[in-house]
Protein backbone atom coordinates (compact mmCIF):
# COMPACT_ATOMS: atom_id res chain seq x y z
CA UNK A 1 94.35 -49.84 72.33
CA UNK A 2 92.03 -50.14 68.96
CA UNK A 3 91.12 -53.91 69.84
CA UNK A 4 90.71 -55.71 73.27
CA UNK A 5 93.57 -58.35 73.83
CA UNK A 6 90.84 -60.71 75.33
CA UNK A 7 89.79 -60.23 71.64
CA UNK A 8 92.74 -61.17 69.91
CA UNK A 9 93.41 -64.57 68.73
CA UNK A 10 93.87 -66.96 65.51
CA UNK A 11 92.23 -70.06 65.48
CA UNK A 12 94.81 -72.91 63.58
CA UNK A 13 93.82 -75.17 60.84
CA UNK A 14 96.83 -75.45 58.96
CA UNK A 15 97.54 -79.29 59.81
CA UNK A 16 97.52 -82.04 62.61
CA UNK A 17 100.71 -83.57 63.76
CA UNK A 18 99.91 -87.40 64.60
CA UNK A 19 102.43 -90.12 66.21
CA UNK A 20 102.28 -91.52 62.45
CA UNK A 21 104.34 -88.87 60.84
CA UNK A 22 107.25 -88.64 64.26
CA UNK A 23 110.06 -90.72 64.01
CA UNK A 24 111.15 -92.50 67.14
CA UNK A 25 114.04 -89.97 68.15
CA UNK A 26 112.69 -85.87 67.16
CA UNK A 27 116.15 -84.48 65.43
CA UNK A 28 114.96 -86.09 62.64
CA UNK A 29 111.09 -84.49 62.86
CA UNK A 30 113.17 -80.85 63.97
CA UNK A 31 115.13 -80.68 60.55
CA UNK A 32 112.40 -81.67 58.79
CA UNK A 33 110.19 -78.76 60.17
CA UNK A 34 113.42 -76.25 60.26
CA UNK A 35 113.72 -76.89 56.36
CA UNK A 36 110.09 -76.34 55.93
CA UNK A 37 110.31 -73.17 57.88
CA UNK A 38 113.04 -71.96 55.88
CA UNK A 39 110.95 -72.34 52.97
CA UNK A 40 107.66 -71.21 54.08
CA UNK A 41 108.25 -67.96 57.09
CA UNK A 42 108.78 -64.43 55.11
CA UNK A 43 111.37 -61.73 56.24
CA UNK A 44 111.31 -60.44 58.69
CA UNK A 45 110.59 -63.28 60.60
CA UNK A 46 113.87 -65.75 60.31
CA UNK A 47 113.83 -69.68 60.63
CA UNK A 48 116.39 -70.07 62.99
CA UNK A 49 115.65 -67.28 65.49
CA UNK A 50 114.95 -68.43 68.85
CA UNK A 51 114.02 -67.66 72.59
CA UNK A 52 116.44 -68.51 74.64
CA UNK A 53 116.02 -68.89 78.64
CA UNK A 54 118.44 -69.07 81.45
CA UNK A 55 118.66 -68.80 84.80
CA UNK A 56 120.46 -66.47 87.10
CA UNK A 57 121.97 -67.41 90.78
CA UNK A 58 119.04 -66.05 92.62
CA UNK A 59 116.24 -68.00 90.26
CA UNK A 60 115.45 -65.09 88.29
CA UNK A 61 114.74 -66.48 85.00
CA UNK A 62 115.88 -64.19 81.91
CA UNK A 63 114.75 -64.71 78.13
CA UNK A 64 116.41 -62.87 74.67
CA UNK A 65 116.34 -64.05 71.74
CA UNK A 66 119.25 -64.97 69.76
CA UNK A 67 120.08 -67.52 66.11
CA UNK A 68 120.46 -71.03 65.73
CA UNK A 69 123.75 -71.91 64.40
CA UNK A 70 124.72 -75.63 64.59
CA UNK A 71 122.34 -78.51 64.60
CA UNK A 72 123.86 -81.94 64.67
CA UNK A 73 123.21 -85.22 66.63
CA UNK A 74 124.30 -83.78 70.48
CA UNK A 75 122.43 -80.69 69.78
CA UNK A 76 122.05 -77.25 69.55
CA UNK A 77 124.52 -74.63 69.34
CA UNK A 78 124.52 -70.54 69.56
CA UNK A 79 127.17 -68.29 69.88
CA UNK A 80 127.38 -65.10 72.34
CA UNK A 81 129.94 -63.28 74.77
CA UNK A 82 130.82 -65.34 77.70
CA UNK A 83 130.97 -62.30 79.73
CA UNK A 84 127.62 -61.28 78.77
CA UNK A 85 124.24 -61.43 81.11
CA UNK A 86 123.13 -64.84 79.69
CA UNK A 87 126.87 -66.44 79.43
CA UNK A 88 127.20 -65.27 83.44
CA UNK A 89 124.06 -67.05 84.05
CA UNK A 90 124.70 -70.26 82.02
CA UNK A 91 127.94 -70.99 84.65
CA UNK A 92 126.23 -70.31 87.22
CA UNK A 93 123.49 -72.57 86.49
CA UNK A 94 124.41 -74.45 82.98
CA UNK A 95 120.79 -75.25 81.85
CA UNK A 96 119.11 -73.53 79.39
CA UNK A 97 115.56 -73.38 77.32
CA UNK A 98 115.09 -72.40 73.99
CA UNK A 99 111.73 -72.01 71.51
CA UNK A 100 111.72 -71.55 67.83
CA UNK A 101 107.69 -70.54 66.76
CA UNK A 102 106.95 -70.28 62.94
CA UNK A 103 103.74 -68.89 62.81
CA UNK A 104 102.75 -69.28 58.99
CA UNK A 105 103.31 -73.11 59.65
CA UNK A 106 101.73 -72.47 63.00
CA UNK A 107 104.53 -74.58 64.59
CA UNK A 108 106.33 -74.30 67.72
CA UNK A 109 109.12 -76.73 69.21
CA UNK A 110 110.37 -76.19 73.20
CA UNK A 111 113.82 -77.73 73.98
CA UNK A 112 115.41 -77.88 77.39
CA UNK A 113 118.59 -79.64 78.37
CA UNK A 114 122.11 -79.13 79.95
CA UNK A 115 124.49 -76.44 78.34
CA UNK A 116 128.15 -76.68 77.48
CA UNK A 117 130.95 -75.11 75.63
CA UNK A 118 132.13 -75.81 72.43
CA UNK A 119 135.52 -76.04 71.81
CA UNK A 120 137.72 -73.34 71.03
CA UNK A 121 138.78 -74.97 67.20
CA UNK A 122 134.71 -74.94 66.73
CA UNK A 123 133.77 -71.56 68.07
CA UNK A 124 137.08 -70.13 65.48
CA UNK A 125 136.02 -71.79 62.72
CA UNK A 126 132.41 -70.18 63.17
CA UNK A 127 133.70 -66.50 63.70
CA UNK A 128 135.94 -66.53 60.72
CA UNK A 129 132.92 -67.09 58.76
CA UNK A 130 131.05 -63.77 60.04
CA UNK A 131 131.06 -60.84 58.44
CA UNK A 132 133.90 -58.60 59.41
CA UNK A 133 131.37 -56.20 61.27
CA UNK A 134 130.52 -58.85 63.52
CA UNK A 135 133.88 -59.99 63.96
CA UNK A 136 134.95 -56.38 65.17
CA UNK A 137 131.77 -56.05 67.62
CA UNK A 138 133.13 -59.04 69.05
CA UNK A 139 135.96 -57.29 70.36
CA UNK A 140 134.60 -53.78 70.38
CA UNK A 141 131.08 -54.54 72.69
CA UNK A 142 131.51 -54.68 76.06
CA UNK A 143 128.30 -57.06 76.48
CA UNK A 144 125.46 -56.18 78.98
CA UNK A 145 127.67 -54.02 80.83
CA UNK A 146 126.54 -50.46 81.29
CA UNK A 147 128.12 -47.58 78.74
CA UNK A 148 127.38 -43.94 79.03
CA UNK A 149 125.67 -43.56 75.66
CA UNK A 150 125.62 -44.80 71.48
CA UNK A 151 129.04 -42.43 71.43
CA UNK A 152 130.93 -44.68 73.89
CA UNK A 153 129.85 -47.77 71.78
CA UNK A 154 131.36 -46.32 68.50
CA UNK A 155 134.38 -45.25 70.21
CA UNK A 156 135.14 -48.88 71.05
CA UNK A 157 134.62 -50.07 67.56
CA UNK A 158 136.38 -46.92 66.18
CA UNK A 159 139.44 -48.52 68.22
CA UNK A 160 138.79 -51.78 67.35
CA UNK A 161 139.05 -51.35 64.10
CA UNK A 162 142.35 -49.35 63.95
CA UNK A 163 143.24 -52.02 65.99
CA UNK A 164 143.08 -54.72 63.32
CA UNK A 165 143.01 -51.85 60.49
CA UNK A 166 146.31 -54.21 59.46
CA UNK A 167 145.50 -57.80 59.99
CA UNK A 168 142.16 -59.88 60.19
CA UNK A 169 140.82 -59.95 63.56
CA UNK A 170 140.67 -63.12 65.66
CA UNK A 171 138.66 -64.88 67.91
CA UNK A 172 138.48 -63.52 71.06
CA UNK A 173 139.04 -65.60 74.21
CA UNK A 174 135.79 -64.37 75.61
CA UNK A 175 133.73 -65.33 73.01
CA UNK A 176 132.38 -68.48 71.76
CA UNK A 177 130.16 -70.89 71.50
CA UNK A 178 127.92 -72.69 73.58
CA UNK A 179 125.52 -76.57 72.54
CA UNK A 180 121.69 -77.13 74.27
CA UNK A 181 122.45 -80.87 75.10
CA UNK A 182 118.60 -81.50 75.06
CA UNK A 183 117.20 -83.86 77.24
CA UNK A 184 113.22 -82.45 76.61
CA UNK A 185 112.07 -81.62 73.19
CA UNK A 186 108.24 -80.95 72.20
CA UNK A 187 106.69 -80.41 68.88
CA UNK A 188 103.48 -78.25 68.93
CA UNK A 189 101.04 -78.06 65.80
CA UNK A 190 97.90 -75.66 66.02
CA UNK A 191 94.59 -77.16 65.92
CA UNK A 192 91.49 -75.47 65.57
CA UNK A 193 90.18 -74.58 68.99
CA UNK A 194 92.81 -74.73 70.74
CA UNK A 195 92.98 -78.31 70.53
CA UNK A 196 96.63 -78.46 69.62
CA UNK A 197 98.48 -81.51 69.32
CA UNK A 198 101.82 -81.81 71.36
CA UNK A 199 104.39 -84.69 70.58
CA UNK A 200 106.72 -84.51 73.74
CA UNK A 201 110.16 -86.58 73.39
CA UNK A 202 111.97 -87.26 76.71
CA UNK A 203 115.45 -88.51 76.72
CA UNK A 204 115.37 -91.45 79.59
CA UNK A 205 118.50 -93.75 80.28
CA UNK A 206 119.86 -93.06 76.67
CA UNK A 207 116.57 -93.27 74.77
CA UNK A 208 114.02 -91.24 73.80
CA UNK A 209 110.71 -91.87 74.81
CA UNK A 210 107.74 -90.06 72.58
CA UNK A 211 104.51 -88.92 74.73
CA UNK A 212 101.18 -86.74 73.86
CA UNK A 213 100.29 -83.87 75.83
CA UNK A 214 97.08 -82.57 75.92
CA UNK A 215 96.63 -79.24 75.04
């Protein structure tokens, strides 16, 4: 390595985040930092990318990370294969985690909660808007499951699409999507020496309740 990694680290003194400027509930405070992260992070970095946690049977916890999609009032919502690794562990244990960090705003928001399904009408409408790449590797990738090598994996899309080389594919039952109904959402700012400030919201008989955390 060229530089220690006790060595490496950025001191933040971009801007405070003070109970003033958070509203009393945080969607509000999240779409107002997701537009201004839209605006401000360059390629390749991408606003609504996200690490996403979840749980497996035994405890193990497992992280990837995958892109927002939905934001609306219940909450959050991504799209995968419910067959996959992460849609396996999600019914076994449907709770989930997920962090967006935008470094050039030197931002970082944690949400946990409960996970469920969208409906079917909701996860079609969203597929029919993908490009038609996605759409086949939908079908065509057998998720997280082992394949012998990068020629088995074009051999199912090569089928796939003579498949639906005559009509527009459709969604597939085992795909879909799924909403982080958050019950724990907390806004980090970077502050110079490591005094950051952290606006915690916790959702308590109905309401959310606002807290700092120190750093």
């Amino acid at each position: 390595m060229s530089q220690s990694l006790a060595d490496m680290r950025r001191n933040y003194a971009r801007e405070g985040l003070t109970e003033a400027q958070a509203p009393e509930e945080p969607f509000a405070l999240f779409r107002q930092w997701f537009d201004e992260a839209v605006k401000t992070e360059q390629v390749p970095v991408e606003a609504n990318a996200m690490t996403l946690a979840t749980v497996d049977a035994d405890g193990r916890p497992h992280c990837r990370v995958l892109l927002l999609k939905g934001l609306d009032t219940q909450g959050f919502t991504f799209f995968s294969n419910y067959d996959s690794a992460k849609g396996e562990q999600m019914t076994a244990r449907p709770f989930a985690a997920m962090t967006f960090f935008w470094p050039t705003l030197e931002r970082q928001v944690r949400i946990e909660g409960r996970v469920v399904r969208v409906s079917p009408q909701e996860s079609d409408a969203y597929y029919q808007v993908r490009p038609l790449g996605s759409r086949l590797g939908a079908w065509a990738s057998p998720q997280s499951k082992v394949i012998a090598d990068r020629a088995e994996l074009e051999g199912l899309l090569k089928a796939t699409e003579e498949r639906f080389s005559d009509t527009q594919p459709h969604c597939p039952e085992h795909w879909g999507g799924y909403r982080l109904l958050p019950d724990r959402i907390e806004f980090w700012q970077g502050r110079p020496s490591r005094l950051h400030d952290r606006l915690n919201y916790r959702m308590i008989d109905g309401h959310w309740i606002r807290e700092r955390l120190a750093p």
